[in-house]
PDB file of N, CA and C in Angstrom:
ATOM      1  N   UNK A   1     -32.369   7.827 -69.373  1.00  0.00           N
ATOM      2  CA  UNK A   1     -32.344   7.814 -67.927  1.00  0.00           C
ATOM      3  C   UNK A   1     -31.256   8.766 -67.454  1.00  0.00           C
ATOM      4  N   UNK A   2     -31.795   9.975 -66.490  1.00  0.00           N
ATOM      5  CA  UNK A   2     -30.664  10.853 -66.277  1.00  0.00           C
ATOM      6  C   UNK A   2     -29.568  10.068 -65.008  1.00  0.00           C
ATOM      7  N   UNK A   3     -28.705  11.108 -64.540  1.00  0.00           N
ATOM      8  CA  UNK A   3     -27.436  10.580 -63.757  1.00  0.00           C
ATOM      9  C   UNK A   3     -28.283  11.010 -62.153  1.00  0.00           C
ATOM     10  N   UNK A   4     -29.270  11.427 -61.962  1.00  0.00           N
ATOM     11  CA  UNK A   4     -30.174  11.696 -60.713  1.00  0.00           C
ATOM     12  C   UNK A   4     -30.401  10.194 -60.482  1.00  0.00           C
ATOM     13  N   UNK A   5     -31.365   9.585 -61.463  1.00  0.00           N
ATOM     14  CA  UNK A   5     -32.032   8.048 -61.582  1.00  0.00           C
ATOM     15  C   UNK A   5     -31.105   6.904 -61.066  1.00  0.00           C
ATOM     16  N   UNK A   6     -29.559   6.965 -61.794  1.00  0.00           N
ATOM     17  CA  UNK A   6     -29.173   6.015 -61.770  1.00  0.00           C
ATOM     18  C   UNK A   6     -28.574   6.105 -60.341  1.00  0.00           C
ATOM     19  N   UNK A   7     -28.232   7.613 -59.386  1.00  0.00           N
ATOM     20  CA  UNK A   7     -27.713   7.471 -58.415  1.00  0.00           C
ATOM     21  C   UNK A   7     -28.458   7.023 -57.823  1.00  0.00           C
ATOM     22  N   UNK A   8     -29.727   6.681 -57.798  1.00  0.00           N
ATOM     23  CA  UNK A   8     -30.719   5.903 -56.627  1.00  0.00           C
ATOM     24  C   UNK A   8     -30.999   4.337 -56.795  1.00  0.00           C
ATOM     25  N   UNK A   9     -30.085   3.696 -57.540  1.00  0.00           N
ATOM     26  CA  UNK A   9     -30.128   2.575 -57.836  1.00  0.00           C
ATOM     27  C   UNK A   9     -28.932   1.601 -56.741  1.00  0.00           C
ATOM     28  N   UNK A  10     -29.287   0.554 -55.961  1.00  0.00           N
ATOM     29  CA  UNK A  10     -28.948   0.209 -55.418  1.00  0.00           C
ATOM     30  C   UNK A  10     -28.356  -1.422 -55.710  1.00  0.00           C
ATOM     31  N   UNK A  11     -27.813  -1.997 -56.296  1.00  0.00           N
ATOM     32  CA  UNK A  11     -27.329  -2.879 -56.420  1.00  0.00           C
ATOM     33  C   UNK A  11     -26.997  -3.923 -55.338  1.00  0.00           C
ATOM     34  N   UNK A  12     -27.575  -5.101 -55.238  1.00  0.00           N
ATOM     35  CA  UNK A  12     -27.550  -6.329 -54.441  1.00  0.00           C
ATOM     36  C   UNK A  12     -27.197  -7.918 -54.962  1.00  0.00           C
ATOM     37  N   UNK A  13     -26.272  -8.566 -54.897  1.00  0.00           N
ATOM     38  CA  UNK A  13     -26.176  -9.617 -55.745  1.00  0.00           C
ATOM     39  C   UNK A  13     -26.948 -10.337 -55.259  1.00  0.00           C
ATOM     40  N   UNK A  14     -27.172 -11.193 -55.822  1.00  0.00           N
ATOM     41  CA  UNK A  14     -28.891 -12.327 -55.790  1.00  0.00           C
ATOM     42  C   UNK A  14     -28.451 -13.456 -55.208  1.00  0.00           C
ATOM     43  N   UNK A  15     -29.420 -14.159 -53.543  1.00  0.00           N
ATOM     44  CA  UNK A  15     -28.930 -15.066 -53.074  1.00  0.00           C
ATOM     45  C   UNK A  15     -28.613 -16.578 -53.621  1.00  0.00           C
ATOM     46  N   UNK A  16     -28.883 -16.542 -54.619  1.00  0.00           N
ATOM     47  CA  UNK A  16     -28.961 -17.641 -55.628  1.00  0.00           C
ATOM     48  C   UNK A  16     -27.948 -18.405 -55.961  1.00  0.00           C
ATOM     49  N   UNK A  17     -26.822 -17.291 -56.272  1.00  0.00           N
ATOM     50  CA  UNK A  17     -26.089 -17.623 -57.134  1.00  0.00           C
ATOM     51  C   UNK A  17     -24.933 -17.943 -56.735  1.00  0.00           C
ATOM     52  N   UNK A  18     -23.749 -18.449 -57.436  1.00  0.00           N
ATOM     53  CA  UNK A  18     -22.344 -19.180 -56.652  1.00  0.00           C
ATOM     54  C   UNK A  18     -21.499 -18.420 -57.677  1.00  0.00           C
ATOM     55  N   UNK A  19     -20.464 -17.783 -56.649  1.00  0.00           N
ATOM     56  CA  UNK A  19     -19.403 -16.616 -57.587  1.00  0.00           C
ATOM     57  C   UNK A  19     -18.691 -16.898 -56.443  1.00  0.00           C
ATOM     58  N   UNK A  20     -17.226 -16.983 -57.351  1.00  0.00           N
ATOM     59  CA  UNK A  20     -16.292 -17.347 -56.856  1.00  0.00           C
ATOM     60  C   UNK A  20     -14.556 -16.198 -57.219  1.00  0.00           C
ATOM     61  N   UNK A  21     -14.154 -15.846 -56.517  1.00  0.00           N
ATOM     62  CA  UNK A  21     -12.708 -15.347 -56.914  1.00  0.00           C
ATOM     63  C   UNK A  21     -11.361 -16.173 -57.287  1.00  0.00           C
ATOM     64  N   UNK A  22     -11.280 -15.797 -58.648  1.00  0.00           N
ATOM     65  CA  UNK A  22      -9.948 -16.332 -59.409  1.00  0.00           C
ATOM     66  C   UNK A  22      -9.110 -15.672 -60.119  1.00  0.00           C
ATOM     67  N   UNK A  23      -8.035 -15.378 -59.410  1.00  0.00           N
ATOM     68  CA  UNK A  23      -6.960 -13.960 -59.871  1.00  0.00           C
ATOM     69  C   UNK A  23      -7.418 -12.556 -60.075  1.00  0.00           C
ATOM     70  N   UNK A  24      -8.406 -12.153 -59.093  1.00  0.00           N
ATOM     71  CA  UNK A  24      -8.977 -11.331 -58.817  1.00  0.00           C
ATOM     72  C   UNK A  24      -9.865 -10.668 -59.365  1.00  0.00           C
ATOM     73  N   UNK A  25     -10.599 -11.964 -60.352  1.00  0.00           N
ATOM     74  CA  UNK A  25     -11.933 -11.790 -60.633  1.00  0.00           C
ATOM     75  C   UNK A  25     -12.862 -12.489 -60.298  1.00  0.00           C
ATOM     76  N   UNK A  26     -13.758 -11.940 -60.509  1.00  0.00           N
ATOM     77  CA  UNK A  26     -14.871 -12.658 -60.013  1.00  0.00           C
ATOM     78  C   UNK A  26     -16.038 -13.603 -61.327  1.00  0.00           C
ATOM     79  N   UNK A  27     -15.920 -14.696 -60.530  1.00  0.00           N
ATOM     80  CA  UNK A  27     -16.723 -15.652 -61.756  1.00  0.00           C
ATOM     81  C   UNK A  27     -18.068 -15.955 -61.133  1.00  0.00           C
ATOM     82  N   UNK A  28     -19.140 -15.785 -61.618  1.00  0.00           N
ATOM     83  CA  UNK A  28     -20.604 -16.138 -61.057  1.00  0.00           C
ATOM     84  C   UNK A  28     -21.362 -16.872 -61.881  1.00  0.00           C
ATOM     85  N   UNK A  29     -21.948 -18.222 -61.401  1.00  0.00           N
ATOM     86  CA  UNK A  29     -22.760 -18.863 -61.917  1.00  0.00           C
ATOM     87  C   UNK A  29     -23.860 -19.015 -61.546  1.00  0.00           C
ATOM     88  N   UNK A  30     -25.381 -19.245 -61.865  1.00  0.00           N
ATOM     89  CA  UNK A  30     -26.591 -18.932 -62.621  1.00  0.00           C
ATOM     90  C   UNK A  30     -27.182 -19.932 -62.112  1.00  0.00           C
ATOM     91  N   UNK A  31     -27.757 -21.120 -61.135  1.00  0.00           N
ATOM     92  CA  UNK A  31     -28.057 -22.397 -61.131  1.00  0.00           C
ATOM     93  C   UNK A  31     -29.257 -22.312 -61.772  1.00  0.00           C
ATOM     94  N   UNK A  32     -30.098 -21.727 -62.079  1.00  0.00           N
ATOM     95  CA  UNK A  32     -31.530 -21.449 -62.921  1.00  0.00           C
ATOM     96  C   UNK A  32     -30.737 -21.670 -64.344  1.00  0.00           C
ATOM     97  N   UNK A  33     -29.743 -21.476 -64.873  1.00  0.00           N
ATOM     98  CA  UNK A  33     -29.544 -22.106 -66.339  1.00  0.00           C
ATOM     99  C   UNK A  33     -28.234 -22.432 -66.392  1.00  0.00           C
ATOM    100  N   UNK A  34     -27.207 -22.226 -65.561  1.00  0.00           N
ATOM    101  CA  UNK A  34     -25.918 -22.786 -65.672  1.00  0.00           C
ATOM    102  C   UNK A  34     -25.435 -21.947 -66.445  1.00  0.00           C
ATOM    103  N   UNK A  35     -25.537 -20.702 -66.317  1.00  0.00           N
ATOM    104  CA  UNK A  35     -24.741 -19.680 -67.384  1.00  0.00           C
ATOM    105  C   UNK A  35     -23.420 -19.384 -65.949  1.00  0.00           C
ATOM    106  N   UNK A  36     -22.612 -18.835 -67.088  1.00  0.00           N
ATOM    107  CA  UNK A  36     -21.401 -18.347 -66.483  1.00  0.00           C
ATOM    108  C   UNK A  36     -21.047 -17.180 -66.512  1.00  0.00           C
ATOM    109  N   UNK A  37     -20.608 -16.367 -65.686  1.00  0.00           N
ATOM    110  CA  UNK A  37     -19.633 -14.587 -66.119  1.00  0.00           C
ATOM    111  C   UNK A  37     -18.662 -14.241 -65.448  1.00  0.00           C
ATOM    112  N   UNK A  38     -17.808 -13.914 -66.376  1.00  0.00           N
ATOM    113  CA  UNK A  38     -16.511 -13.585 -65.807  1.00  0.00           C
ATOM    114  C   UNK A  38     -16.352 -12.427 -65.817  1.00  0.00           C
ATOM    115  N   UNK A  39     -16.299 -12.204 -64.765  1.00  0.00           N
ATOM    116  CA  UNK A  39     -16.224 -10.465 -64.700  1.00  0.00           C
ATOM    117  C   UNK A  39     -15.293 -10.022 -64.612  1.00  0.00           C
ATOM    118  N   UNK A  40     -14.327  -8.797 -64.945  1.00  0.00           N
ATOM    119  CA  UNK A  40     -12.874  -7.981 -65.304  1.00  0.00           C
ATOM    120  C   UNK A  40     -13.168  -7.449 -63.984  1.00  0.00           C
ATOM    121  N   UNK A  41     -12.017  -6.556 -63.604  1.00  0.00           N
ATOM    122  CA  UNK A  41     -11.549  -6.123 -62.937  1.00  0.00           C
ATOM    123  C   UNK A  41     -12.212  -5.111 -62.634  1.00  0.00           C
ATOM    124  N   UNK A  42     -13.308  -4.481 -63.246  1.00  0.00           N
ATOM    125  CA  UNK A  42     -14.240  -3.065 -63.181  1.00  0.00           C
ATOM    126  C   UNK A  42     -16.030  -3.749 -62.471  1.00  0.00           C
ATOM    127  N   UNK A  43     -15.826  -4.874 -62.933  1.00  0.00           N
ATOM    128  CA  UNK A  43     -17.541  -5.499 -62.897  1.00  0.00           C
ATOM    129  C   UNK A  43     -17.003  -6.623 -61.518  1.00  0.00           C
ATOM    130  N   UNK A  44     -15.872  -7.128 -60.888  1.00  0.00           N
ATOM    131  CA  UNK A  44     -15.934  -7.739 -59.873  1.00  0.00           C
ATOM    132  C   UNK A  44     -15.733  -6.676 -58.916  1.00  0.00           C
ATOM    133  N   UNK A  45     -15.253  -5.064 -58.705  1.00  0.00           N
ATOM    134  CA  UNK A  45     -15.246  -4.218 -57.822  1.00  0.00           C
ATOM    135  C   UNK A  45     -16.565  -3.919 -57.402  1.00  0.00           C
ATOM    136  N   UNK A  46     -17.746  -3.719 -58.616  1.00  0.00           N
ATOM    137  CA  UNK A  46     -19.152  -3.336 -58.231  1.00  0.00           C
ATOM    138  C   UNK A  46     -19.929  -4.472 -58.111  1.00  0.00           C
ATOM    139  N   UNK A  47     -19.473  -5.823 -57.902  1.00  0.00           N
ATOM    140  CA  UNK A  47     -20.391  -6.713 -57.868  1.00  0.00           C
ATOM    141  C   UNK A  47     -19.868  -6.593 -56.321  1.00  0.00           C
ATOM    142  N   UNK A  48     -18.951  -7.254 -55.823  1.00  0.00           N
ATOM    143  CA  UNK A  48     -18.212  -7.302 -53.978  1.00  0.00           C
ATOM    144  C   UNK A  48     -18.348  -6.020 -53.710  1.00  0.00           C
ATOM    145  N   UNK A  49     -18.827  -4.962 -53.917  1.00  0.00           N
ATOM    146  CA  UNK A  49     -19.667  -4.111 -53.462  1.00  0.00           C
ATOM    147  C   UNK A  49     -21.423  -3.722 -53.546  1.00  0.00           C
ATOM    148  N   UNK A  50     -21.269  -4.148 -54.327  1.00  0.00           N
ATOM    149  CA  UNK A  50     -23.180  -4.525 -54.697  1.00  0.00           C
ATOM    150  C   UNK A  50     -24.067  -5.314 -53.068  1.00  0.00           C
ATOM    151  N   UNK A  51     -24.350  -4.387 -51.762  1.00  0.00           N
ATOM    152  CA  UNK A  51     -24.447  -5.178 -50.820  1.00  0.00           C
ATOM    153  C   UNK A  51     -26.228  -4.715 -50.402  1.00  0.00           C
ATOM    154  N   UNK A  52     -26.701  -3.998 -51.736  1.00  0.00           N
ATOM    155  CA  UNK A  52     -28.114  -3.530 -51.299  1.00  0.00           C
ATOM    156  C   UNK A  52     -28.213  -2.310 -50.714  1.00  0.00           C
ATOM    157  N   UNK A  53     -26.903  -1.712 -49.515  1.00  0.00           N
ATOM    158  CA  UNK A  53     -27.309  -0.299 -48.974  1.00  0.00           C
ATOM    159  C   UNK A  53     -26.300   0.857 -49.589  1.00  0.00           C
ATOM    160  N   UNK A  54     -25.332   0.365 -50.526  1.00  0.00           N
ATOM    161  CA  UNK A  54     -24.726   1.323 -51.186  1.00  0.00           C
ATOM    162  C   UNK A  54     -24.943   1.823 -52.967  1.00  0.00           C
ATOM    163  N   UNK A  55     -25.367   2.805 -52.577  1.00  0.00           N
ATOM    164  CA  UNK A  55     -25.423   3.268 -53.933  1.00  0.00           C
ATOM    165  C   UNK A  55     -24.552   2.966 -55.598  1.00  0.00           C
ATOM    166  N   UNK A  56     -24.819   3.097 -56.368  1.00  0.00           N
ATOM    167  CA  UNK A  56     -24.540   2.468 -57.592  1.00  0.00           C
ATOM    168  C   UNK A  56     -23.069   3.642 -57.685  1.00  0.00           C
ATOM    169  N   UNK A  57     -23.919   5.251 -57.300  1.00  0.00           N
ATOM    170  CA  UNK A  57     -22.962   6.195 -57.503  1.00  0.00           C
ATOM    171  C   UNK A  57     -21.847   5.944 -56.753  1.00  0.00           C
ATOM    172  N   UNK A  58     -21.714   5.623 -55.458  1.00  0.00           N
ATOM    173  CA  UNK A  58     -20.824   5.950 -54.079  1.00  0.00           C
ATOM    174  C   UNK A  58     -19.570   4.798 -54.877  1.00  0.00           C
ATOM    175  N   UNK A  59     -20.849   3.579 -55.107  1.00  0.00           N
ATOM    176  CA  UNK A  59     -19.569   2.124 -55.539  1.00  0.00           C
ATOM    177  C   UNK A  59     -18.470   3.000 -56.433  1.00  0.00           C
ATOM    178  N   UNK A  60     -19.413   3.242 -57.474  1.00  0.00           N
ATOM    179  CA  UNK A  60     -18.668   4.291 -58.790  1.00  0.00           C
ATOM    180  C   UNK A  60     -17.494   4.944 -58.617  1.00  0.00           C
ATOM    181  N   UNK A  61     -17.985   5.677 -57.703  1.00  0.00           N
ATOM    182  CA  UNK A  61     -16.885   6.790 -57.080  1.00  0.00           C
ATOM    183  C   UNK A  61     -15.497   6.580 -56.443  1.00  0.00           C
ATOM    184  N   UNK A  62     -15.991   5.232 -55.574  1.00  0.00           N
ATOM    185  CA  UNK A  62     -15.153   4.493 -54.494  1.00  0.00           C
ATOM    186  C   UNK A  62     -13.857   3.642 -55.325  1.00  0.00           C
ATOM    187  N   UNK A  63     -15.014   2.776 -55.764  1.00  0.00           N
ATOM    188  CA  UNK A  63     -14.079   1.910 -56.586  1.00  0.00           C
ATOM    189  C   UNK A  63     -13.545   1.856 -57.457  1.00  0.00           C
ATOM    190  N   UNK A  64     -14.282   2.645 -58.623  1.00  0.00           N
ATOM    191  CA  UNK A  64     -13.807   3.150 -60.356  1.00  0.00           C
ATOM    192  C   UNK A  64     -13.159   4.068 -59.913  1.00  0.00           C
ATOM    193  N   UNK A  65     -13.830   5.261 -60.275  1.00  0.00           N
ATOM    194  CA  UNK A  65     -12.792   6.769 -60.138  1.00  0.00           C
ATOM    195  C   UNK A  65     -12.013   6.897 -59.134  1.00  0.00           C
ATOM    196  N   UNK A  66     -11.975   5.947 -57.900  1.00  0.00           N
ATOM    197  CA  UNK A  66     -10.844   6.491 -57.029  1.00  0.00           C
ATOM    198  C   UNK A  66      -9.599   5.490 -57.702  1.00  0.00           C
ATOM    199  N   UNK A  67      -9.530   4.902 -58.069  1.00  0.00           N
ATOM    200  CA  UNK A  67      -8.766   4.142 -58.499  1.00  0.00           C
ATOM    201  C   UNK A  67      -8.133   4.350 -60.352  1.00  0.00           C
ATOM    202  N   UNK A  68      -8.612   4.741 -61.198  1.00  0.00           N
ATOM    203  CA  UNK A  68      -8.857   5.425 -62.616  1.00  0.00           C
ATOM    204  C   UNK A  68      -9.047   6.815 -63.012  1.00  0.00           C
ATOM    205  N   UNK A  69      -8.732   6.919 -63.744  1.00  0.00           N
ATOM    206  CA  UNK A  69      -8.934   8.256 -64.500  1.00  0.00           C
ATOM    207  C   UNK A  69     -10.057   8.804 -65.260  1.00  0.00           C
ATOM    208  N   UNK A  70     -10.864   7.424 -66.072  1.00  0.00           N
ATOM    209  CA  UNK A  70     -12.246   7.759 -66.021  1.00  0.00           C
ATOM    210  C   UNK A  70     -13.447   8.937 -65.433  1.00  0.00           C
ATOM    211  N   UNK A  71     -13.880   9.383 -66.134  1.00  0.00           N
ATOM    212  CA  UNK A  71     -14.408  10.752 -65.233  1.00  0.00           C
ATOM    213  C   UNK A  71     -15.817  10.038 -64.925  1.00  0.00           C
ATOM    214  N   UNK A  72     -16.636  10.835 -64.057  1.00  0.00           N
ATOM    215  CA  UNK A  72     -17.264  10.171 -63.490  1.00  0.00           C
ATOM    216  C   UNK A  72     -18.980   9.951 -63.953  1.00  0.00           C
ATOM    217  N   UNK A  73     -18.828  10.191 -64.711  1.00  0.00           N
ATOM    218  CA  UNK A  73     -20.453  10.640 -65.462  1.00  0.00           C
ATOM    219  C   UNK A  73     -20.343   9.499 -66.563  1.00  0.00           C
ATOM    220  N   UNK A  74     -18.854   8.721 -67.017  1.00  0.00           N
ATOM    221  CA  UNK A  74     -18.808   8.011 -67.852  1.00  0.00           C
ATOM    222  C   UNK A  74     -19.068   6.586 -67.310  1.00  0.00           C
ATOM    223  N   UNK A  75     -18.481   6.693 -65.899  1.00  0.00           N
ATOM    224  CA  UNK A  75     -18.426   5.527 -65.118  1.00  0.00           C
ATOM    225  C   UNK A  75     -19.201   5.157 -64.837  1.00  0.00           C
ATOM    226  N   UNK A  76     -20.014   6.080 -64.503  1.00  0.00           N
ATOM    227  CA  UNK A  76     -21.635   5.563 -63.794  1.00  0.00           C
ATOM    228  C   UNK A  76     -22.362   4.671 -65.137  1.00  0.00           C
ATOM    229  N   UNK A  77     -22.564   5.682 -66.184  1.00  0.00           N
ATOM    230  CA  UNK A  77     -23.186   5.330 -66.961  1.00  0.00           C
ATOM    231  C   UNK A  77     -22.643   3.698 -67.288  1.00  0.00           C
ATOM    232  N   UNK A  78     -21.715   3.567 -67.483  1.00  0.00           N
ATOM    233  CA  UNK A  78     -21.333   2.083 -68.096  1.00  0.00           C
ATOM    234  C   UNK A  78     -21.564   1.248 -66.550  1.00  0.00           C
ATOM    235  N   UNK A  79     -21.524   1.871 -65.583  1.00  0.00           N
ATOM    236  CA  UNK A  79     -21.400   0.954 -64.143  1.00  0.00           C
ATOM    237  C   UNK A  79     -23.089   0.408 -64.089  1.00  0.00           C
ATOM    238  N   UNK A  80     -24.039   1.448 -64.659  1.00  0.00           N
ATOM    239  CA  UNK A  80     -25.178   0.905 -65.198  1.00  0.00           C
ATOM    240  C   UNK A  80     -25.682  -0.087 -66.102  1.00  0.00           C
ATOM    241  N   UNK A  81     -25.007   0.416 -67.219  1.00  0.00           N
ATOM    242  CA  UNK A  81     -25.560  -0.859 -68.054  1.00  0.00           C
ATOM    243  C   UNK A  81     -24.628  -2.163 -67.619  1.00  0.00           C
ATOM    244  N   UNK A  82     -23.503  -2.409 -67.072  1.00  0.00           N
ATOM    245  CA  UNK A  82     -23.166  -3.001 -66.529  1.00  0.00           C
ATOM    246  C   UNK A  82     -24.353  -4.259 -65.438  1.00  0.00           C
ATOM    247  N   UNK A  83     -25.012  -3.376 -64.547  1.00  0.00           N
ATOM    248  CA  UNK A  83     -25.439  -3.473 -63.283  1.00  0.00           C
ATOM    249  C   UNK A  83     -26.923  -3.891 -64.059  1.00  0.00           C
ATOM    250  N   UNK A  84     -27.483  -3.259 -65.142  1.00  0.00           N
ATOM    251  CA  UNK A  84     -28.680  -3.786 -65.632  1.00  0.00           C
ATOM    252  C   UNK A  84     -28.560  -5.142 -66.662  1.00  0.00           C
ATOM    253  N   UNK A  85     -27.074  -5.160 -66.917  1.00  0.00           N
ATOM    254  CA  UNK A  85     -27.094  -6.574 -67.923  1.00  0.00           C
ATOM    255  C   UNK A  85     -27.388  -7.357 -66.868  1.00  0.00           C
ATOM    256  N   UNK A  86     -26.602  -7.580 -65.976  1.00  0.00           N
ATOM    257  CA  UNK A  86     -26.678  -8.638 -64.195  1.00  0.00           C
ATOM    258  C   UNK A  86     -27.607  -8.665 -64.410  1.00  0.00           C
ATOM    259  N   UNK A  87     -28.794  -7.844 -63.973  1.00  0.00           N
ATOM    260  CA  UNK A  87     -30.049  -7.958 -63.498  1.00  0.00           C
ATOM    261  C   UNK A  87     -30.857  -8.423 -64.014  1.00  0.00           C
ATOM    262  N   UNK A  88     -30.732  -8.266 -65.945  1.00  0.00           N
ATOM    263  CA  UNK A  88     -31.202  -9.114 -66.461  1.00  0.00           C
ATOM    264  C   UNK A  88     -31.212 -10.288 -66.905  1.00  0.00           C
ATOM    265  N   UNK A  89     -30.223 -11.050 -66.286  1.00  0.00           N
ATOM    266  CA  UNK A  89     -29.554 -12.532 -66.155  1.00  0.00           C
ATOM    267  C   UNK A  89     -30.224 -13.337 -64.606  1.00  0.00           C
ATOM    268  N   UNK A  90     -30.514 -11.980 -63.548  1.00  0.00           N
ATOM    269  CA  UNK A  90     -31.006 -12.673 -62.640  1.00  0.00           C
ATOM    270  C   UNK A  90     -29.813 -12.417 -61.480  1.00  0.00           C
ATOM    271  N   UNK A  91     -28.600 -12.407 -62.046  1.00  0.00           N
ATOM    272  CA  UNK A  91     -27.888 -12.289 -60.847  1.00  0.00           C
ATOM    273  C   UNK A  91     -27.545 -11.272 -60.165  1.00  0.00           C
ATOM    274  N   UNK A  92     -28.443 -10.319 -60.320  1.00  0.00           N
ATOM    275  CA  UNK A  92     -27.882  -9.053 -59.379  1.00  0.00           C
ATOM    276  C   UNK A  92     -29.403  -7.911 -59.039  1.00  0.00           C
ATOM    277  N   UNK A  93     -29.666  -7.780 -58.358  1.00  0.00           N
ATOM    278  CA  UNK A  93     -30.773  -7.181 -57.634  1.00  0.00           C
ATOM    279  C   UNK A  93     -30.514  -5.708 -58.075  1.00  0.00           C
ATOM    280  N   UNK A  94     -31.439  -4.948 -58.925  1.00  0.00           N
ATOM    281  CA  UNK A  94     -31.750  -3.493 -58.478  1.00  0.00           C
ATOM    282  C   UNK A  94     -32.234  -2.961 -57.815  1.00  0.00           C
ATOM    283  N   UNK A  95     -32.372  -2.163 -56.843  1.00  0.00           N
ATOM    284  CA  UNK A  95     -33.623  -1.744 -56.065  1.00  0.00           C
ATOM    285  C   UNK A  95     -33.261   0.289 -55.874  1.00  0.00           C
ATOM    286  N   UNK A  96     -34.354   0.641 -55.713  1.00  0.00           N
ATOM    287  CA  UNK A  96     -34.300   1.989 -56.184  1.00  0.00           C
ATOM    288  C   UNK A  96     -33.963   2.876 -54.176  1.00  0.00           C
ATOM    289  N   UNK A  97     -34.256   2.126 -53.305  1.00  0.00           N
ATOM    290  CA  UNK A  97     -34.352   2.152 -52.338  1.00  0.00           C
ATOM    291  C   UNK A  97     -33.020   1.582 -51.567  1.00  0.00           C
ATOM    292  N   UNK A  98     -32.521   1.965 -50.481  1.00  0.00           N
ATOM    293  CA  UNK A  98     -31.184   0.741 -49.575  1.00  0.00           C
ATOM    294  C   UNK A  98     -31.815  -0.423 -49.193  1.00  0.00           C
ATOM    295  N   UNK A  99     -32.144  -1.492 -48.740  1.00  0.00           N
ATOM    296  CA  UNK A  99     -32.074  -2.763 -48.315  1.00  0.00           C
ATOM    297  C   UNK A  99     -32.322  -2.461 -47.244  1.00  0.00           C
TER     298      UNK A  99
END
C-alpha cells in the first residue's frame, strides 16, 4: 500500500467503545468482548485525534513529527498499521473519505 493510499485514510474511533485517560494515556475498552488497550503516548495522540474528518497524514504530521524527530514516511507507515490493528479489534473506524 503506497503513502498516496494511506493519506486518504481517515480514522474515527467507534461509538461503542469506553476509553478513558490515565497519565496521559489512553485506555479503551471493547464491550463486544471486554478486551482492553493501552495505548502509549504515540497511539493515544492519533486515537483523540481520530475524529473522521482528519486525515491519517495531517494527524501524523501534527502530532508525531511536530513533536519527534521521526521522519515522516516512517510515521505514517507505523501510524497505519497502528490505525489498522484498531480497526481490526473494532475500535476505530477507517474510512477512505472525511465523515
Amino acid at each position: 500500500m503506497g503513502a498516496d493510499q494511506v493519506s486518504e485514510l481517515y480514522p474515527l474511533r467507534a461509538a461503542n467503545v469506553a476509553a478513558r485517560v490515565f497519565d496521559g494515556e489512553v485506555i479503551v475498552m471493547n464491550p463486544a468482548d471486554s478486551s482492553l488497550f493501552n495505548l502509549n503516548e504515540t497511539g493515544t495522540a492519533i486515537w483523540q485525534a481520530a475524529d473522521g474528518t482528519t486525515s491519517l497524514r495531517e494527524i501524523v504530521e501534527r502530532e508525531i513529527c511536530g513533536v519527534s524527530e521521526i521522519d515522516s514516511d516512517t510515521a505514517l507507515a507505523d501510524a497505519e498499521e497502528f490505525a489498522r490493528a484498531l480497526a481490526g479489534h473494532g475500535i476505530l473506524l477507517l474510512r477512505t473519505e472525511p465523515a
